[in-house]
N, C-alpha and C. Protein backbone atom coordinates (compact mmCIF):
# COMPACT_ATOMS: atom_id res chain seq x y z
N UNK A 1 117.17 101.19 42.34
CA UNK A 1 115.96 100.58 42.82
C UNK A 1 115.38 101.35 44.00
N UNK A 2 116.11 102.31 45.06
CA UNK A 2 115.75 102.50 45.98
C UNK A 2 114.91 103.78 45.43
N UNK A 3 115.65 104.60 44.50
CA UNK A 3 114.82 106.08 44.12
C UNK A 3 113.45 105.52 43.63
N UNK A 4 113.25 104.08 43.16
CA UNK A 4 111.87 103.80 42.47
C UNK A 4 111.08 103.16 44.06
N UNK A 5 111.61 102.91 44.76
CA UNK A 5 110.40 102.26 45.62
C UNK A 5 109.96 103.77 46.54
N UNK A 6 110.97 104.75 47.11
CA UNK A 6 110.95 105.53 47.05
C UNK A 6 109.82 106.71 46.75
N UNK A 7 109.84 106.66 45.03
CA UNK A 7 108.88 107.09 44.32
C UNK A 7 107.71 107.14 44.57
N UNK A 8 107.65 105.75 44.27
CA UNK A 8 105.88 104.97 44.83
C UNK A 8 105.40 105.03 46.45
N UNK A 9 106.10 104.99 46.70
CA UNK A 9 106.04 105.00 48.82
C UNK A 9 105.32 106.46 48.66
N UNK A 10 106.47 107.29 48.17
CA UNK A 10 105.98 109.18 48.16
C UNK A 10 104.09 108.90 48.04
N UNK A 11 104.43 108.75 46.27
CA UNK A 11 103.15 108.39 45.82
C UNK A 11 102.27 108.47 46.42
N UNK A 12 102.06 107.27 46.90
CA UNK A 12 101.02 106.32 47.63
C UNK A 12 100.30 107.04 49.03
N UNK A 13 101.61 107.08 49.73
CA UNK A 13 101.16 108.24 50.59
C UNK A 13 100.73 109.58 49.81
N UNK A 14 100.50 110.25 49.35
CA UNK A 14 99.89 111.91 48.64
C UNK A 14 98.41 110.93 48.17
N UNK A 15 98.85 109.99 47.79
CA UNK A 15 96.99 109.92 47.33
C UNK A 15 96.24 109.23 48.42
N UNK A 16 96.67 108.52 49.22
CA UNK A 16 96.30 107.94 50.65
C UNK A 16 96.02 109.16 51.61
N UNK A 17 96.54 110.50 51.55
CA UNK A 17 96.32 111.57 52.01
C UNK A 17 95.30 112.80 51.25
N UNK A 18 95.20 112.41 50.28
CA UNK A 18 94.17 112.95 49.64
C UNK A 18 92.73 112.33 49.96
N UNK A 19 92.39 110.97 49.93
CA UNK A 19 91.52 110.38 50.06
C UNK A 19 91.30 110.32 51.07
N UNK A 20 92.13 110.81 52.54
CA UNK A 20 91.95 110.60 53.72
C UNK A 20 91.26 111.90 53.80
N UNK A 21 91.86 113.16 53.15
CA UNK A 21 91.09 114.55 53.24
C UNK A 21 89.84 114.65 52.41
N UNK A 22 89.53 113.96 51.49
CA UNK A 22 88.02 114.03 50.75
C UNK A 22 87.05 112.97 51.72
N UNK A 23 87.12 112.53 52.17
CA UNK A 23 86.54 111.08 53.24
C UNK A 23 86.00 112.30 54.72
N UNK A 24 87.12 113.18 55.26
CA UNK A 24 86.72 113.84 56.07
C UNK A 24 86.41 115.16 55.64
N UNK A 25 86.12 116.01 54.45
CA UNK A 25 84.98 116.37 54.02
C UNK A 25 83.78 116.37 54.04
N UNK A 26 83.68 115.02 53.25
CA UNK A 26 82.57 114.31 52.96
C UNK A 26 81.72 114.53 54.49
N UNK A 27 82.12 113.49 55.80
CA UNK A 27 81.42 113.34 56.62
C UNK A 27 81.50 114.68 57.26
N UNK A 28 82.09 115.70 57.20
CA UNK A 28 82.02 116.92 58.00
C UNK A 28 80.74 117.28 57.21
N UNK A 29 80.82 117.67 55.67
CA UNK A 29 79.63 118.12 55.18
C UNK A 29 78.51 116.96 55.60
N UNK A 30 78.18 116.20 55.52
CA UNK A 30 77.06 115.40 55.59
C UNK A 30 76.74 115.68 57.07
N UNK A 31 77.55 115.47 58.02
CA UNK A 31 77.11 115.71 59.78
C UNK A 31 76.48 117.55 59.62
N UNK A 32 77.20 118.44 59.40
CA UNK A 32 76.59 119.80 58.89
C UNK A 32 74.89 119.85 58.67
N UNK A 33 75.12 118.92 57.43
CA UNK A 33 73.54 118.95 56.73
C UNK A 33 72.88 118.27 57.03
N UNK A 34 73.07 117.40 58.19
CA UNK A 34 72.32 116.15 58.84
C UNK A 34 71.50 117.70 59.86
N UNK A 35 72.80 118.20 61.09
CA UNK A 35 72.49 119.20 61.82
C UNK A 35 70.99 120.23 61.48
N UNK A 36 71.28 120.90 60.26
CA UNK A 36 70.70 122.18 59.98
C UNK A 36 69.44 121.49 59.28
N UNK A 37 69.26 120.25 58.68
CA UNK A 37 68.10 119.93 57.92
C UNK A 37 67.36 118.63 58.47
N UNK A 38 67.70 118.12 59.39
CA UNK A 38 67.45 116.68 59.84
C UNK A 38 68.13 115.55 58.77
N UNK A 39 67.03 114.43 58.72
CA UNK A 39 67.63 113.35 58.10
C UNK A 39 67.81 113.28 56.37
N UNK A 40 69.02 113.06 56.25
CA UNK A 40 69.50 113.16 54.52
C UNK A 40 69.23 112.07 53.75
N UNK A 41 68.44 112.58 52.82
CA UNK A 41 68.28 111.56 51.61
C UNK A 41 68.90 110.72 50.99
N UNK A 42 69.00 109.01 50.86
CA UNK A 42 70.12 108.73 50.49
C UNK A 42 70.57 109.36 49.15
N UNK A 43 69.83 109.83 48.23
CA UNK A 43 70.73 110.08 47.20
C UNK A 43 71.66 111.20 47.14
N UNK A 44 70.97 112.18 48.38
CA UNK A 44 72.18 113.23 48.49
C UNK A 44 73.51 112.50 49.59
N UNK A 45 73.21 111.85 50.28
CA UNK A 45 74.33 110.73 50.68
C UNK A 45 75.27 110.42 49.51
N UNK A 46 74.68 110.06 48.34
CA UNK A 46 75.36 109.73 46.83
C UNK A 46 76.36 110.56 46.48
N UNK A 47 75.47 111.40 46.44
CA UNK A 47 75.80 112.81 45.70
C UNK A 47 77.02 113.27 46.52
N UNK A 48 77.26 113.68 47.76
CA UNK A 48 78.59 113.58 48.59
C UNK A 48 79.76 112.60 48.73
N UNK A 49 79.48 111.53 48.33
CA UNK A 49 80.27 110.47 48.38
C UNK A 49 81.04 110.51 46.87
N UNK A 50 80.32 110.61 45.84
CA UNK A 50 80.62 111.02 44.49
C UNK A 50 81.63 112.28 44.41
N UNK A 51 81.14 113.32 45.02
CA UNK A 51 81.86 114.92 44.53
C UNK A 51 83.57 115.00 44.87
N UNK A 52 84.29 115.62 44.10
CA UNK A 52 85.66 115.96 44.46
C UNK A 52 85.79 116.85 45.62
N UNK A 53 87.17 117.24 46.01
CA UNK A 53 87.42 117.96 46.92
C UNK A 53 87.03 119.01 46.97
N UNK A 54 86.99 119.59 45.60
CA UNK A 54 86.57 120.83 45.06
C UNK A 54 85.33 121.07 45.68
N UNK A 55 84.97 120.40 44.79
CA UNK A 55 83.20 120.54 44.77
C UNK A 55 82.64 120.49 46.52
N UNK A 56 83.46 119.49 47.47
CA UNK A 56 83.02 119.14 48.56
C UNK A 56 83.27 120.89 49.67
N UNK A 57 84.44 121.11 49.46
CA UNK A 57 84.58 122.42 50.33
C UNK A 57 83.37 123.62 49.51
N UNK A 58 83.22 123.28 48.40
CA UNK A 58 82.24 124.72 47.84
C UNK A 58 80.85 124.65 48.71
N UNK A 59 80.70 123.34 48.70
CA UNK A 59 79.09 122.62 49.31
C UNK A 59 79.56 123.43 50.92
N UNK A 60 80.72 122.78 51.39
CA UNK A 60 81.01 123.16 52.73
C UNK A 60 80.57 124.78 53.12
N UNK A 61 80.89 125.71 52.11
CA UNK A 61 80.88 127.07 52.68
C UNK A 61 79.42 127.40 52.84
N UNK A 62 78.51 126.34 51.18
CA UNK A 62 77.00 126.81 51.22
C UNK A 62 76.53 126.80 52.58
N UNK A 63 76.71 125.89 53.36
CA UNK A 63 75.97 125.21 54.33
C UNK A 63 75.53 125.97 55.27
N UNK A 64 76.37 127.03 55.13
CA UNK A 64 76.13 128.88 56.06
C UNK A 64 75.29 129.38 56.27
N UNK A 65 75.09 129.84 54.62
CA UNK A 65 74.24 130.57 54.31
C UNK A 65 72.27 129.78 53.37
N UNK A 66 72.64 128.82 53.16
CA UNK A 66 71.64 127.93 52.72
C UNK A 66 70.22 127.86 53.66
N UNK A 67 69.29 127.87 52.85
CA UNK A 67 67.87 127.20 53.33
C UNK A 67 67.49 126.17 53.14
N UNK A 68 68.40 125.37 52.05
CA UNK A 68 67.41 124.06 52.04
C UNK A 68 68.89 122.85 51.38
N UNK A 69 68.61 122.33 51.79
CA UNK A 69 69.82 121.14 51.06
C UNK A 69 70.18 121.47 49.81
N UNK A 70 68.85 121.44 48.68
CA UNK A 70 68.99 121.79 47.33
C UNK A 70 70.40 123.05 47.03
N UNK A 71 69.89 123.96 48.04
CA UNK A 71 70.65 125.01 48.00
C UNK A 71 72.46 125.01 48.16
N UNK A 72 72.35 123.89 49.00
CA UNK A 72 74.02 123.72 48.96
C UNK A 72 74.63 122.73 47.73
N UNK A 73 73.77 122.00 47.60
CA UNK A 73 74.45 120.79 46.21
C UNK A 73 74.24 121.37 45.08
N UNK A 74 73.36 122.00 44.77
CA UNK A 74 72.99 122.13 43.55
C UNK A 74 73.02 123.85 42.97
């Protein structure tokens, strides 16, 4: 019983830590694109809240080199 609660404890924590690292993504990119463009549209608000980790650090690097919001999401 102990290797199964164990298990799930591990678990729980890795995805509680995942979601803690896509959450501070998210608002790093959004404060970024708040910075360089003024006020964000809610649907690109959406659109960040929606994207994986993946997708969220790719947006992250655009934010560099970008001219226009479009340019980093899309």
């Amino acid at each position: 019983m102990k290797g199964f609660v164990e298990r799930y404890t591990q678990k729980g924590m890795r995805e509680g830590m995942q979601k803690g690292r896509k959450e501070g993504e998210a608002l790093v990119l959004a404060r970024l694109l708040q910075r360089k463009f003024g006020e964000l549209p809610e649907s690109i608000r959406i659109q960040i809240e929606k994207a994986d980790s993946d997708t969220l650090l790719e947006w992250l690097d655009r934010v560099l080199t970008a001219d226009s919001i479009n340019e980093v999401i899309h």
